[in-house]
PDB file of N, CA and C in Angstrom:
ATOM      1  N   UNK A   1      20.705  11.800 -16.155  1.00  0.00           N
ATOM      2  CA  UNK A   1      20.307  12.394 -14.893  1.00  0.00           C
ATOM      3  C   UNK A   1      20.459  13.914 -14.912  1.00  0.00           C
ATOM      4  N   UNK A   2      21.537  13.989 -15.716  1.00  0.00           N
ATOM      5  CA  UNK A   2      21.550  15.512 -15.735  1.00  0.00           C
ATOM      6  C   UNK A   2      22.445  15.821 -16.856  1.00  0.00           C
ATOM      7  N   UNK A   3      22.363  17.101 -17.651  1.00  0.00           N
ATOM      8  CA  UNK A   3      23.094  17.285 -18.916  1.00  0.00           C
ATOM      9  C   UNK A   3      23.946  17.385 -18.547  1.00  0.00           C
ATOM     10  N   UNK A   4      25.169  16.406 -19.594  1.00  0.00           N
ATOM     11  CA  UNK A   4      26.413  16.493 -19.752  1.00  0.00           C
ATOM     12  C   UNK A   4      26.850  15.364 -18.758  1.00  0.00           C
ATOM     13  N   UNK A   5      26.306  14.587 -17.779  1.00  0.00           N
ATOM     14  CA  UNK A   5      26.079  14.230 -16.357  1.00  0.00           C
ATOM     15  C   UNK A   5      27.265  12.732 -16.622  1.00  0.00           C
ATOM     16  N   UNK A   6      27.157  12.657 -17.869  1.00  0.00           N
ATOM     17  CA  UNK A   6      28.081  11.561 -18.317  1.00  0.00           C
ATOM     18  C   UNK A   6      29.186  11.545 -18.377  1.00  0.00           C
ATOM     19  N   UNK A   7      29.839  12.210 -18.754  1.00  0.00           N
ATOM     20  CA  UNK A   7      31.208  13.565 -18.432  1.00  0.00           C
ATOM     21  C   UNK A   7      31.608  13.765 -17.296  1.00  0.00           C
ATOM     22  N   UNK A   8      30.371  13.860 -15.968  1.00  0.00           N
ATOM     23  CA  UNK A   8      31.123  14.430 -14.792  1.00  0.00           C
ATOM     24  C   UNK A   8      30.931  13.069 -13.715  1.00  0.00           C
ATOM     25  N   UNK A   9      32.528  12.718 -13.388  1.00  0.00           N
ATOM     26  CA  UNK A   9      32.582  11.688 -12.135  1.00  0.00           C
ATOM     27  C   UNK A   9      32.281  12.048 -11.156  1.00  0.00           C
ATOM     28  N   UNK A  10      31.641  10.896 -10.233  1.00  0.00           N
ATOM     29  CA  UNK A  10      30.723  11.381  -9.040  1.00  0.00           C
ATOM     30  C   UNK A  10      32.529  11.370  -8.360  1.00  0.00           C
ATOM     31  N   UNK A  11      32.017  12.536  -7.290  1.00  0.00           N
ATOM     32  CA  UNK A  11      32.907  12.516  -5.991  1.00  0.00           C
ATOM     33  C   UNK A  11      32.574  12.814  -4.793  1.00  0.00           C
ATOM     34  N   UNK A  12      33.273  12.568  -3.434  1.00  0.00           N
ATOM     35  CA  UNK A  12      32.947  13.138  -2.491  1.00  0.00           C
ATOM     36  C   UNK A  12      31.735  14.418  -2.329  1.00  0.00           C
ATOM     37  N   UNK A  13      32.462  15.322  -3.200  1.00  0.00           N
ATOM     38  CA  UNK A  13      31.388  16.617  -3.201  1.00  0.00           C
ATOM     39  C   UNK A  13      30.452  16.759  -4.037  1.00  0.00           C
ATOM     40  N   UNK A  14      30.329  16.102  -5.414  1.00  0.00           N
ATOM     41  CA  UNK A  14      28.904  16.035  -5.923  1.00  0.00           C
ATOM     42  C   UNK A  14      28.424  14.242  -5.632  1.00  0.00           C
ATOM     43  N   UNK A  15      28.284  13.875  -4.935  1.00  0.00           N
ATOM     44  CA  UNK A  15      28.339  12.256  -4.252  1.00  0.00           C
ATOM     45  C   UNK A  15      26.550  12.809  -3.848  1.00  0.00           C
ATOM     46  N   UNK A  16      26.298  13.218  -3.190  1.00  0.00           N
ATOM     47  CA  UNK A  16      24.905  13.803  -2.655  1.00  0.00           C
ATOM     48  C   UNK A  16      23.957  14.029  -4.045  1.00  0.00           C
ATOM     49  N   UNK A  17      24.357  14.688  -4.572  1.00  0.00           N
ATOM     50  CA  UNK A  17      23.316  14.754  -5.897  1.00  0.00           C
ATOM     51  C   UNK A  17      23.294  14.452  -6.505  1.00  0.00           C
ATOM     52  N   UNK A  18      24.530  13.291  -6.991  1.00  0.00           N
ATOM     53  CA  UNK A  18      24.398  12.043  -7.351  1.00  0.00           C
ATOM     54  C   UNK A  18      23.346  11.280  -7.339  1.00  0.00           C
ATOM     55  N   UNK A  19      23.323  11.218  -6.254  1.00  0.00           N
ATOM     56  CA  UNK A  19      22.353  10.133  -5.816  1.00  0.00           C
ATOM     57  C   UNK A  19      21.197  10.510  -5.461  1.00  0.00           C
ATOM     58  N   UNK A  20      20.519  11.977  -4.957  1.00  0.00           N
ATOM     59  CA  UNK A  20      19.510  12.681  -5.062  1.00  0.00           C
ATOM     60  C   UNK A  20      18.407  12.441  -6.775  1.00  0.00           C
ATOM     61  N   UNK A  21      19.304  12.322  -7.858  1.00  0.00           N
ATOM     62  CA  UNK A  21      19.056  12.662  -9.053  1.00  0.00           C
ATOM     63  C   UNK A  21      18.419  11.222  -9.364  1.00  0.00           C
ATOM     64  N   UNK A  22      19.282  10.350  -9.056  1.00  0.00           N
ATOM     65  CA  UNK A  22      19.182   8.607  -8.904  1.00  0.00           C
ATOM     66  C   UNK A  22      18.034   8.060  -8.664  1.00  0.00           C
ATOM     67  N   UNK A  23      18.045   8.673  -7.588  1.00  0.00           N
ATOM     68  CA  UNK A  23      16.763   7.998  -6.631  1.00  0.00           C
ATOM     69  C   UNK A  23      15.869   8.511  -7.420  1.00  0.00           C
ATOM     70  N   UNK A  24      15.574  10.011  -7.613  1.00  0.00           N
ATOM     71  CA  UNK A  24      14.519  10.725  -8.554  1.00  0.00           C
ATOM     72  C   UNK A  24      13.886  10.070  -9.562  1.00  0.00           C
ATOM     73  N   UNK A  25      15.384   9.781 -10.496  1.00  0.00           N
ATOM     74  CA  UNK A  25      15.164   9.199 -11.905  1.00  0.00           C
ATOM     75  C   UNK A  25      14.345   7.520 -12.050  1.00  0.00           C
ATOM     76  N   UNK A  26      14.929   6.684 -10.599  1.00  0.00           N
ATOM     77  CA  UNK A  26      14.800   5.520 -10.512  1.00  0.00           C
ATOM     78  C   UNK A  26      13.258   5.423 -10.384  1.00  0.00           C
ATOM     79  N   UNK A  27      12.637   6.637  -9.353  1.00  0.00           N
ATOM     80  CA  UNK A  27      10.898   6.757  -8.724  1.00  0.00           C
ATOM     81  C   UNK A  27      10.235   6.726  -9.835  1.00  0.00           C
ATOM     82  N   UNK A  28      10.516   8.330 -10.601  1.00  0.00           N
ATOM     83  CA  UNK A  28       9.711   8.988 -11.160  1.00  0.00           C
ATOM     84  C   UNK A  28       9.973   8.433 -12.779  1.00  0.00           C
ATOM     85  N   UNK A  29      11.428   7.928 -13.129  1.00  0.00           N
ATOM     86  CA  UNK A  29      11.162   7.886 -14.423  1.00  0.00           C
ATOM     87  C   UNK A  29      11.719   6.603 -14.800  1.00  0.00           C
ATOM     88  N   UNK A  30      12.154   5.809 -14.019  1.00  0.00           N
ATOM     89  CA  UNK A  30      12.609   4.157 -13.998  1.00  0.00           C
ATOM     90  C   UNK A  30      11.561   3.403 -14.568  1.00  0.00           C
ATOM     91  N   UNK A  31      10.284   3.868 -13.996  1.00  0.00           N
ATOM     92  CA  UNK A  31       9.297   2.806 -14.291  1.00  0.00           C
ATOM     93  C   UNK A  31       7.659   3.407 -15.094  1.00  0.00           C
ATOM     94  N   UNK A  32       8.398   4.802 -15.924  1.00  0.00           N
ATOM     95  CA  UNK A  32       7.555   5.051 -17.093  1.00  0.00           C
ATOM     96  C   UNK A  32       6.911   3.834 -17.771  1.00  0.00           C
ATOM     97  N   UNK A  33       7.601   3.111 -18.319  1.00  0.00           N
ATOM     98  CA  UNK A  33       6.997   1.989 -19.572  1.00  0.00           C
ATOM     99  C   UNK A  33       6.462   0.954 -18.974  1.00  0.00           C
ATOM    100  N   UNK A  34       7.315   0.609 -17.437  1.00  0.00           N
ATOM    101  CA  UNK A  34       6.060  -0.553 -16.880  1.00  0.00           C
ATOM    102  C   UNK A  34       4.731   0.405 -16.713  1.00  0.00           C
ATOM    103  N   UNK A  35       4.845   1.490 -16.014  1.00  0.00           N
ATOM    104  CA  UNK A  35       3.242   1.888 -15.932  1.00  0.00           C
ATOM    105  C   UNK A  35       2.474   2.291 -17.046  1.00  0.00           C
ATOM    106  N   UNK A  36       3.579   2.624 -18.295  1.00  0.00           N
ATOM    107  CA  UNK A  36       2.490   2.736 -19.846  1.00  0.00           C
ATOM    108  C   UNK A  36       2.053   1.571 -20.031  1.00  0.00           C
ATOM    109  N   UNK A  37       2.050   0.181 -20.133  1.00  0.00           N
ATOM    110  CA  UNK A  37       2.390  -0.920 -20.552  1.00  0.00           C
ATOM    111  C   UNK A  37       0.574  -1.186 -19.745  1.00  0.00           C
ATOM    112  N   UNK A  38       1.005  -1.198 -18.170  1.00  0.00           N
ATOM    113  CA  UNK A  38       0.140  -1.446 -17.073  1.00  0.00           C
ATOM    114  C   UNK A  38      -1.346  -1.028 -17.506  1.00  0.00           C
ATOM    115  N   UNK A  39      -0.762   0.439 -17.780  1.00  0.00           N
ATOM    116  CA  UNK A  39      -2.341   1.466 -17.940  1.00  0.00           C
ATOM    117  C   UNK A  39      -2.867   0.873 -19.873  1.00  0.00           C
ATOM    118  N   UNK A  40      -2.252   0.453 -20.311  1.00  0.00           N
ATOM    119  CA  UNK A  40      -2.880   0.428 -21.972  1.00  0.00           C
ATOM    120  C   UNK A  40      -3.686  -1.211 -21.488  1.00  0.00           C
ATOM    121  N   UNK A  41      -2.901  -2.039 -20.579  1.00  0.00           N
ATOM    122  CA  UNK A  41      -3.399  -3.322 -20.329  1.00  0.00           C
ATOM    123  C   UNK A  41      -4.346  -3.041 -19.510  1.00  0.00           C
ATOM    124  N   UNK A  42      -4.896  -2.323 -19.081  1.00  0.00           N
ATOM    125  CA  UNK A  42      -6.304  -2.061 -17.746  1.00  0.00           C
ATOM    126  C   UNK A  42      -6.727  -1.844 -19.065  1.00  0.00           C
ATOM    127  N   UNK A  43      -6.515  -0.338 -19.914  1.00  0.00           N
ATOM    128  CA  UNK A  43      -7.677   0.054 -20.528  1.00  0.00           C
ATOM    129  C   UNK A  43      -8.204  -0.662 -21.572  1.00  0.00           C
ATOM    130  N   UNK A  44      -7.613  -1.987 -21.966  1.00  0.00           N
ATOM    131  CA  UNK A  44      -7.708  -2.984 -23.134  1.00  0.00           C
ATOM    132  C   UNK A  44      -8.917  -3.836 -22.597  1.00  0.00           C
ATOM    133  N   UNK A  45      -9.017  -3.767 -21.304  1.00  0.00           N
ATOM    134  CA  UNK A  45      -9.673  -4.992 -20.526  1.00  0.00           C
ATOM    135  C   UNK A  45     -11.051  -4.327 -20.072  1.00  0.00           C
ATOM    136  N   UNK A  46     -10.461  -2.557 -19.549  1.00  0.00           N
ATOM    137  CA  UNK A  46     -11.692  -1.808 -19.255  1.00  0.00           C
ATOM    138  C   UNK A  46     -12.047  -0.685 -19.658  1.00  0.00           C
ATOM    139  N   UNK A  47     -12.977  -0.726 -20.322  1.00  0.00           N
ATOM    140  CA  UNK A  47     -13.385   0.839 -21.194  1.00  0.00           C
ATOM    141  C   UNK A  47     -13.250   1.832 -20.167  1.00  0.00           C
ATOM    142  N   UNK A  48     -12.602   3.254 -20.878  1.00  0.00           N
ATOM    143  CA  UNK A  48     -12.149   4.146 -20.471  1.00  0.00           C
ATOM    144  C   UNK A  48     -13.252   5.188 -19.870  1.00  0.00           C
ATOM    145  N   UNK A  49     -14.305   4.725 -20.743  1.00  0.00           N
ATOM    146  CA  UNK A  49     -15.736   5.917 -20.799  1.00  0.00           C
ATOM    147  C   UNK A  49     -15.967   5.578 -18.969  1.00  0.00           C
ATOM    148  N   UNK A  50     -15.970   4.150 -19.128  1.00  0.00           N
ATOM    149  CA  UNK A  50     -16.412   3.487 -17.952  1.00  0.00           C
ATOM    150  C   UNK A  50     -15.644   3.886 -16.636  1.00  0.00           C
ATOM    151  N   UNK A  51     -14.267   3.642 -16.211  1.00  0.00           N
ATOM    152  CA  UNK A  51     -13.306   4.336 -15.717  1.00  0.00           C
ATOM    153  C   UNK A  51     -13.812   5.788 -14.987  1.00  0.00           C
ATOM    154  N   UNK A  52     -13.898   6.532 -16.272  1.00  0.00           N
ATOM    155  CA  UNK A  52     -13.985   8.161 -15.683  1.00  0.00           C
ATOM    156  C   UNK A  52     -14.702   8.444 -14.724  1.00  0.00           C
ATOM    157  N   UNK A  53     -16.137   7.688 -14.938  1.00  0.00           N
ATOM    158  CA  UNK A  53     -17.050   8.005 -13.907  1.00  0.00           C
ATOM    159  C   UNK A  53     -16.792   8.146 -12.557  1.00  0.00           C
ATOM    160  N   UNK A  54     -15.516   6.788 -11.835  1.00  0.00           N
ATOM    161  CA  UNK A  54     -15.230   7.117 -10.648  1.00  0.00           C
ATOM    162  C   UNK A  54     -14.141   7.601 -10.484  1.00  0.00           C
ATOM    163  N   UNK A  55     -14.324   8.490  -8.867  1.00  0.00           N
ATOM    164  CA  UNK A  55     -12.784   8.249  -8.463  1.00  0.00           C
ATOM    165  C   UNK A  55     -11.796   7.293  -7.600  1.00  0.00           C
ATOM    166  N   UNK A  56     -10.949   7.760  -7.370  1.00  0.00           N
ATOM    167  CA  UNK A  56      -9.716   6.531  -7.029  1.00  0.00           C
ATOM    168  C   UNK A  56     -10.388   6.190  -6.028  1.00  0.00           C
ATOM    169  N   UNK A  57     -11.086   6.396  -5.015  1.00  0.00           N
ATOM    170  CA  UNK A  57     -11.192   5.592  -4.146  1.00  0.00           C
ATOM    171  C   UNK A  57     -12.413   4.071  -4.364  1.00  0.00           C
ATOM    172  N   UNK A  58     -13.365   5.272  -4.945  1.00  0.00           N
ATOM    173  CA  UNK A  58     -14.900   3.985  -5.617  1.00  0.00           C
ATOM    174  C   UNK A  58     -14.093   2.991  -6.735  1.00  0.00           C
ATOM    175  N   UNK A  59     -13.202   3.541  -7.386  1.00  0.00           N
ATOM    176  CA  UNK A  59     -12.522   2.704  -8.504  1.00  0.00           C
ATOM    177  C   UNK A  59     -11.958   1.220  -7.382  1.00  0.00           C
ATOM    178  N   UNK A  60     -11.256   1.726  -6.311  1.00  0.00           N
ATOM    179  CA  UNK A  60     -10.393   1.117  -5.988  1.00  0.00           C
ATOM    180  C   UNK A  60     -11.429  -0.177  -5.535  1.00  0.00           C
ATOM    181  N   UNK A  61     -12.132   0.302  -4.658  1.00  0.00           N
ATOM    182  CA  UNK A  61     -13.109  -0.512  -4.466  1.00  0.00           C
ATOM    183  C   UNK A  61     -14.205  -1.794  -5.299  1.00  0.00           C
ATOM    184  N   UNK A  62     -14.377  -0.956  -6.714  1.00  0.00           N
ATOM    185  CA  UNK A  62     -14.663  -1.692  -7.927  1.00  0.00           C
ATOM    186  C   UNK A  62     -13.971  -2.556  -7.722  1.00  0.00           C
ATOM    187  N   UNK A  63     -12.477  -2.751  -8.272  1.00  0.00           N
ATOM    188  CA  UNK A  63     -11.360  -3.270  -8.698  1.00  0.00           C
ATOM    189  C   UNK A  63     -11.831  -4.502  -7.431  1.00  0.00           C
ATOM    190  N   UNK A  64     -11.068  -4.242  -6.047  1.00  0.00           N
ATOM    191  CA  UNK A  64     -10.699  -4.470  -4.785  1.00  0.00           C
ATOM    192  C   UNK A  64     -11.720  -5.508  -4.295  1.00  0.00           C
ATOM    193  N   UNK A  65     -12.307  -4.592  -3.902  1.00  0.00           N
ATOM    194  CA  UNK A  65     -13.908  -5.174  -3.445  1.00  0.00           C
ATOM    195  C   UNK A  65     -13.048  -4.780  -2.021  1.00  0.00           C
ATOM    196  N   UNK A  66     -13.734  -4.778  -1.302  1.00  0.00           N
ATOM    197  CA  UNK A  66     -13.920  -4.526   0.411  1.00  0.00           C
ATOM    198  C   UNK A  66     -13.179  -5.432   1.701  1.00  0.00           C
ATOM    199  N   UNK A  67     -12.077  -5.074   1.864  1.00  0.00           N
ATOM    200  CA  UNK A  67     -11.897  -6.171   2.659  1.00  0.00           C
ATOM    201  C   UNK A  67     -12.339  -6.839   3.942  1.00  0.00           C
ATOM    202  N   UNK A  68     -13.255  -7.576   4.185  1.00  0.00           N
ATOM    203  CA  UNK A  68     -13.931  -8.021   5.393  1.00  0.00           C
ATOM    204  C   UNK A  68     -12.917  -8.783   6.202  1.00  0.00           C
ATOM    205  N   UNK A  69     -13.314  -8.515   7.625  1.00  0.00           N
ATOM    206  CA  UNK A  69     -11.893  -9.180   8.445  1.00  0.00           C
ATOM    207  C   UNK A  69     -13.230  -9.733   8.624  1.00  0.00           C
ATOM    208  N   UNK A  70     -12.260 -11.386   9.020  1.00  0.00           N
ATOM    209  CA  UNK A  70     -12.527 -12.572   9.653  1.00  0.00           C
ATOM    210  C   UNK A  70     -12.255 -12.406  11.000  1.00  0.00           C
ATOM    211  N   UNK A  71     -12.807 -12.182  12.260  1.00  0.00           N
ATOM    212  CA  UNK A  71     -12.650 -12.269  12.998  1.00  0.00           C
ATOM    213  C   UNK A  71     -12.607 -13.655  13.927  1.00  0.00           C
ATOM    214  N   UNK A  72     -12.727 -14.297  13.136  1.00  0.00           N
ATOM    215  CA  UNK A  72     -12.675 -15.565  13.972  1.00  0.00           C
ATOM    216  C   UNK A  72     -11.110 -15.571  13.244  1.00  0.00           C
ATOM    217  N   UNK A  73     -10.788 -15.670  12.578  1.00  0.00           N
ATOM    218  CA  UNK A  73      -9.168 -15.945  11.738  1.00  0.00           C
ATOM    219  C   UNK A  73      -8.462 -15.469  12.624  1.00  0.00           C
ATOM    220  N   UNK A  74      -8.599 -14.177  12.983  1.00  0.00           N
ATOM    221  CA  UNK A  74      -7.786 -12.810  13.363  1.00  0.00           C
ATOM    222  C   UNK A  74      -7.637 -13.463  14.623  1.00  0.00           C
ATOM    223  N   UNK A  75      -8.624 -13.551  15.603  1.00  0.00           N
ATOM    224  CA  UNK A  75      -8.523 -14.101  16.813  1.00  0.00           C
ATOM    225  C   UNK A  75      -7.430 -15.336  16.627  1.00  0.00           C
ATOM    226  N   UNK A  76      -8.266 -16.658  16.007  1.00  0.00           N
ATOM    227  CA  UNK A  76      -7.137 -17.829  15.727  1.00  0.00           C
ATOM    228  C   UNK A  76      -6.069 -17.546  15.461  1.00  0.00           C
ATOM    229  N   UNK A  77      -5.139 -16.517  14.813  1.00  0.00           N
ATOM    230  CA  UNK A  77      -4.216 -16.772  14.428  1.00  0.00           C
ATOM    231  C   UNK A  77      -3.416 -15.543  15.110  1.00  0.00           C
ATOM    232  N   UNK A  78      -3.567 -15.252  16.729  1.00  0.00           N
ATOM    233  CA  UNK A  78      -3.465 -14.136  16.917  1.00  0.00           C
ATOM    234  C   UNK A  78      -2.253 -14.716  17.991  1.00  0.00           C
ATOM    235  N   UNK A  79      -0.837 -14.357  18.254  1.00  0.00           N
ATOM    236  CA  UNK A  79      -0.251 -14.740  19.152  1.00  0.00           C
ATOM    237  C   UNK A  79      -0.016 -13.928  20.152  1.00  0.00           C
ATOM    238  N   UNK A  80      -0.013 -14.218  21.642  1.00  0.00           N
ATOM    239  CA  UNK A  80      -0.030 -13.166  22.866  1.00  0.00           C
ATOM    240  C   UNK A  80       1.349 -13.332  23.269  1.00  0.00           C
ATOM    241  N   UNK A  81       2.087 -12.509  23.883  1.00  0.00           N
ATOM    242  CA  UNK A  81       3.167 -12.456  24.447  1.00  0.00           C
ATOM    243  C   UNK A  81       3.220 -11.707  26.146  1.00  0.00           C
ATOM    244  N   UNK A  82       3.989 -11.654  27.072  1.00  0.00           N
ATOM    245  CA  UNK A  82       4.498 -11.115  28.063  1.00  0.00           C
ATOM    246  C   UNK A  82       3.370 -11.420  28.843  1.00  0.00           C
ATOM    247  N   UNK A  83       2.714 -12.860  29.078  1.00  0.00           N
ATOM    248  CA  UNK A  83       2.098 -13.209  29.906  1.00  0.00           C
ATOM    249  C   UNK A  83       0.628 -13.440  29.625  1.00  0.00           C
ATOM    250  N   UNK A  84       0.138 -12.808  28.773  1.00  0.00           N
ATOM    251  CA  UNK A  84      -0.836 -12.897  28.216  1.00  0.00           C
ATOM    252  C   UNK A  84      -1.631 -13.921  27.398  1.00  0.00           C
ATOM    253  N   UNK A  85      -2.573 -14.597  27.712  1.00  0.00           N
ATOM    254  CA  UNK A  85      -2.927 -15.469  26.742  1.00  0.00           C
ATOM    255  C   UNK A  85      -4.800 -15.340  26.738  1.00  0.00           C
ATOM    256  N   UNK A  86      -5.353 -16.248  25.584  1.00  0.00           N
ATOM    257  CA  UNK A  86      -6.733 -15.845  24.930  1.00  0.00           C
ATOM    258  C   UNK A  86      -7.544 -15.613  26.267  1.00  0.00           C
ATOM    259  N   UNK A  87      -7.590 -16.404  27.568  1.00  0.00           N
ATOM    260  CA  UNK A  87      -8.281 -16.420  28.373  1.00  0.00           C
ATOM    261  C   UNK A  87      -8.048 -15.464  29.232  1.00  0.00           C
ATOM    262  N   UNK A  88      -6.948 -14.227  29.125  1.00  0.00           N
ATOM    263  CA  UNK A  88      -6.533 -13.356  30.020  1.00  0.00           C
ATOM    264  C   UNK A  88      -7.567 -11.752  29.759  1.00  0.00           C
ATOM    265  N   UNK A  89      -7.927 -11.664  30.913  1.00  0.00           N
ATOM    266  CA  UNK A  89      -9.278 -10.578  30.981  1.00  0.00           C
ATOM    267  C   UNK A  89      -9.190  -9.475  30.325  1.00  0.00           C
ATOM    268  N   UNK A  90      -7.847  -8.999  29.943  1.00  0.00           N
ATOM    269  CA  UNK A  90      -7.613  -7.951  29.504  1.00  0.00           C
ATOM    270  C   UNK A  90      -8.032  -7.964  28.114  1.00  0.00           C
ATOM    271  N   UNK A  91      -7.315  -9.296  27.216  1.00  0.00           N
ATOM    272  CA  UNK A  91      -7.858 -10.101  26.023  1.00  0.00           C
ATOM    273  C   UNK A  91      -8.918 -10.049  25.700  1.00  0.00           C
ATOM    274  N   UNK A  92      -9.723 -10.255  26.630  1.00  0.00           N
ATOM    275  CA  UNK A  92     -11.330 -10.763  26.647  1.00  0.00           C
ATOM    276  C   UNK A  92     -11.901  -9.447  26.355  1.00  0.00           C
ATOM    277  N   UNK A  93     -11.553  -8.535  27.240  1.00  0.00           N
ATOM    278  CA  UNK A  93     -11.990  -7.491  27.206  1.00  0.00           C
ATOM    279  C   UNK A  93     -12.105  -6.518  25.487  1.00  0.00           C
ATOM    280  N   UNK A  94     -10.285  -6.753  25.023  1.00  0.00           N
ATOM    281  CA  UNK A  94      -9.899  -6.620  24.081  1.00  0.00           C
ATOM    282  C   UNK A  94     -10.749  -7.144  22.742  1.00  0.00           C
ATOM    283  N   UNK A  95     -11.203  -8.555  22.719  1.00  0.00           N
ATOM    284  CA  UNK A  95     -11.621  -8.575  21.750  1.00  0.00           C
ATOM    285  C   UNK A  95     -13.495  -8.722  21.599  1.00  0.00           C
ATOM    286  N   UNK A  96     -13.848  -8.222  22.890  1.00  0.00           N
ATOM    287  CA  UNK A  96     -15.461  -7.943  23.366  1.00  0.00           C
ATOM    288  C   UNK A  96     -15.299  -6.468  22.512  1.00  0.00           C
ATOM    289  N   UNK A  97     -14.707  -5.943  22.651  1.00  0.00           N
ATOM    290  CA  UNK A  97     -14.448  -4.621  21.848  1.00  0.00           C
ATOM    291  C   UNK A  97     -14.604  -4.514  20.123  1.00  0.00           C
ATOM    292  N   UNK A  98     -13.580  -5.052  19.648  1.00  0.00           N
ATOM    293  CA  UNK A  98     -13.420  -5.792  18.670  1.00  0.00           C
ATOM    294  C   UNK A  98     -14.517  -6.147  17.861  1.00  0.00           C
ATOM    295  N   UNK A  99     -15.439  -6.979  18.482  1.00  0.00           N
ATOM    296  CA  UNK A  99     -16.666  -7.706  18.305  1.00  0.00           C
ATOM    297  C   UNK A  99     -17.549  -6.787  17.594  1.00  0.00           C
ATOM    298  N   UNK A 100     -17.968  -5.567  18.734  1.00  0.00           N
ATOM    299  CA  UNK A 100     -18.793  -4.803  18.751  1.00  0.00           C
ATOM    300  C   UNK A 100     -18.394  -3.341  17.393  1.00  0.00           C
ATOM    301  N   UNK A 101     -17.264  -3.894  17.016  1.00  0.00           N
ATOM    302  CA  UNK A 101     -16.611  -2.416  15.755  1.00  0.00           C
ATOM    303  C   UNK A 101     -17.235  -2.753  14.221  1.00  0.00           C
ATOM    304  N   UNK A 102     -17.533  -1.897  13.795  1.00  0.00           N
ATOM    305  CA  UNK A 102     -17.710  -2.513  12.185  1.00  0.00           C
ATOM    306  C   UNK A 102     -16.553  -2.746  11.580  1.00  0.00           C
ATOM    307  N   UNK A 103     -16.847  -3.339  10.410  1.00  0.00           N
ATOM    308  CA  UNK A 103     -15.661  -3.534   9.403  1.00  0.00           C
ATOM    309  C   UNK A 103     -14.840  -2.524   9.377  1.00  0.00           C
ATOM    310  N   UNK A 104     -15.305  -0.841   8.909  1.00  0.00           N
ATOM    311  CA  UNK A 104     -14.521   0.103   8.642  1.00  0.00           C
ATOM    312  C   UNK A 104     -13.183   0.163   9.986  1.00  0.00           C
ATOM    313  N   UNK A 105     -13.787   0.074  11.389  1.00  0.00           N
ATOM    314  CA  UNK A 105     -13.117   0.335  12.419  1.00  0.00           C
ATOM    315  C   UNK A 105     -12.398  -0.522  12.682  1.00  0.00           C
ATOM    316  N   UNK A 106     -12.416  -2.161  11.946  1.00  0.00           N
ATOM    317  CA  UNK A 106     -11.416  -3.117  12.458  1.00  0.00           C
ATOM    318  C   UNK A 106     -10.357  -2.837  11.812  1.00  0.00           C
ATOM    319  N   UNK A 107     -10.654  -2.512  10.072  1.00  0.00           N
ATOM    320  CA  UNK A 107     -10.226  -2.252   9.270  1.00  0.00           C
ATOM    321  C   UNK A 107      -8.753  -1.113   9.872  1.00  0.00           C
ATOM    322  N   UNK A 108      -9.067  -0.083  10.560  1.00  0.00           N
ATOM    323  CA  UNK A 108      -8.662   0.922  10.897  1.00  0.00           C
ATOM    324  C   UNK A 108      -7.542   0.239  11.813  1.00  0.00           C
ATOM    325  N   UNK A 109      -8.127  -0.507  12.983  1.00  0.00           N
ATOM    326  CA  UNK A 109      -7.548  -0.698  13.822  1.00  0.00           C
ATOM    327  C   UNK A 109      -5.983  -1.785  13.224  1.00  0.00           C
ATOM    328  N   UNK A 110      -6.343  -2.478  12.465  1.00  0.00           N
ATOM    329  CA  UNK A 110      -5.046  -3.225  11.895  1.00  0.00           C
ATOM    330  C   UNK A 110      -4.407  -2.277  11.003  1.00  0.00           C
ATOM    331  N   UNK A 111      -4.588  -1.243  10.703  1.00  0.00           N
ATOM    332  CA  UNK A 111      -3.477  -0.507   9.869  1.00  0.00           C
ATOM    333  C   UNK A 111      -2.581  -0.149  10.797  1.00  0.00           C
TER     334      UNK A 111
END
C-alpha cells in the first residue's frame, strides 16, 4: 500500500490512511487480473478490429440489446400502498401516462 508500509503499524493516527490506501488498492488494483483475464476472454470470443469501431455506449447495446419494459409485467407486479390500489384514479391516471411514454422514457422513469 505504501513503501515500507509493512514496517509501519496502523494506529489511531495513521488509522485514516490506512484505510484510505485500502480501499484504493482494493478498487483500483484488487481486481487487475480478474479484469485482464475478463478483457483477453471478450477479445478471444470478439475480434478487436471489430470492437474499435464502437463506443461504450453502441458497444453496450451490441452486447445488451435494449431493454424493453413489459408493461403489462410492470403493472402486474406492481404493489400500491397507503390506500391506493389499481382501480384508484390517481393510478389510472398514473399509468394512462405511462402508456403513452416510449421505451427510452419508461426506461428513465424506473431508474
Amino acid at each position: 500500500l505504501k513503501p515500507g508500509g509493512a514496517n509501519i503499524p496502523v494506529t489511531e493516527k495513521n488509522k485514516k490512511e490506512y484505510i484510505e490506501r485500502m480501499v484504493k488498492w482494493r478498487i483500483e488494483r484488487g481486481v487487475v487480473q480478474q479484469t485482464e483475464s475478463l478483457v483477453r476472454g471478450f477479445y478471444e470470443v470478439v475480434d478487436a478490429r471489430l470492437v474499435s469501431v464502437f463506443d461504450a455506449r453502441e458497444l453496450e447495446l451490441v452486447i445488451a440489446g435494449t431493454a424493453e419494459i413489459d408493461l403489462s409485467d410492470w403493472r402486474n407486479n406492481t404493489e400500491y400502498r397507503g390506500g391506493y390500489h389499481d382501480n384508484h384514479i390517481v393510478i389510472r391516471w398514473f399509468w394512462a401516462a405511462v402508456e403513452r411514454f416510449n421505451n427510452e422514457q419508461r426506461l428513465r422513469l424506473l431508474q
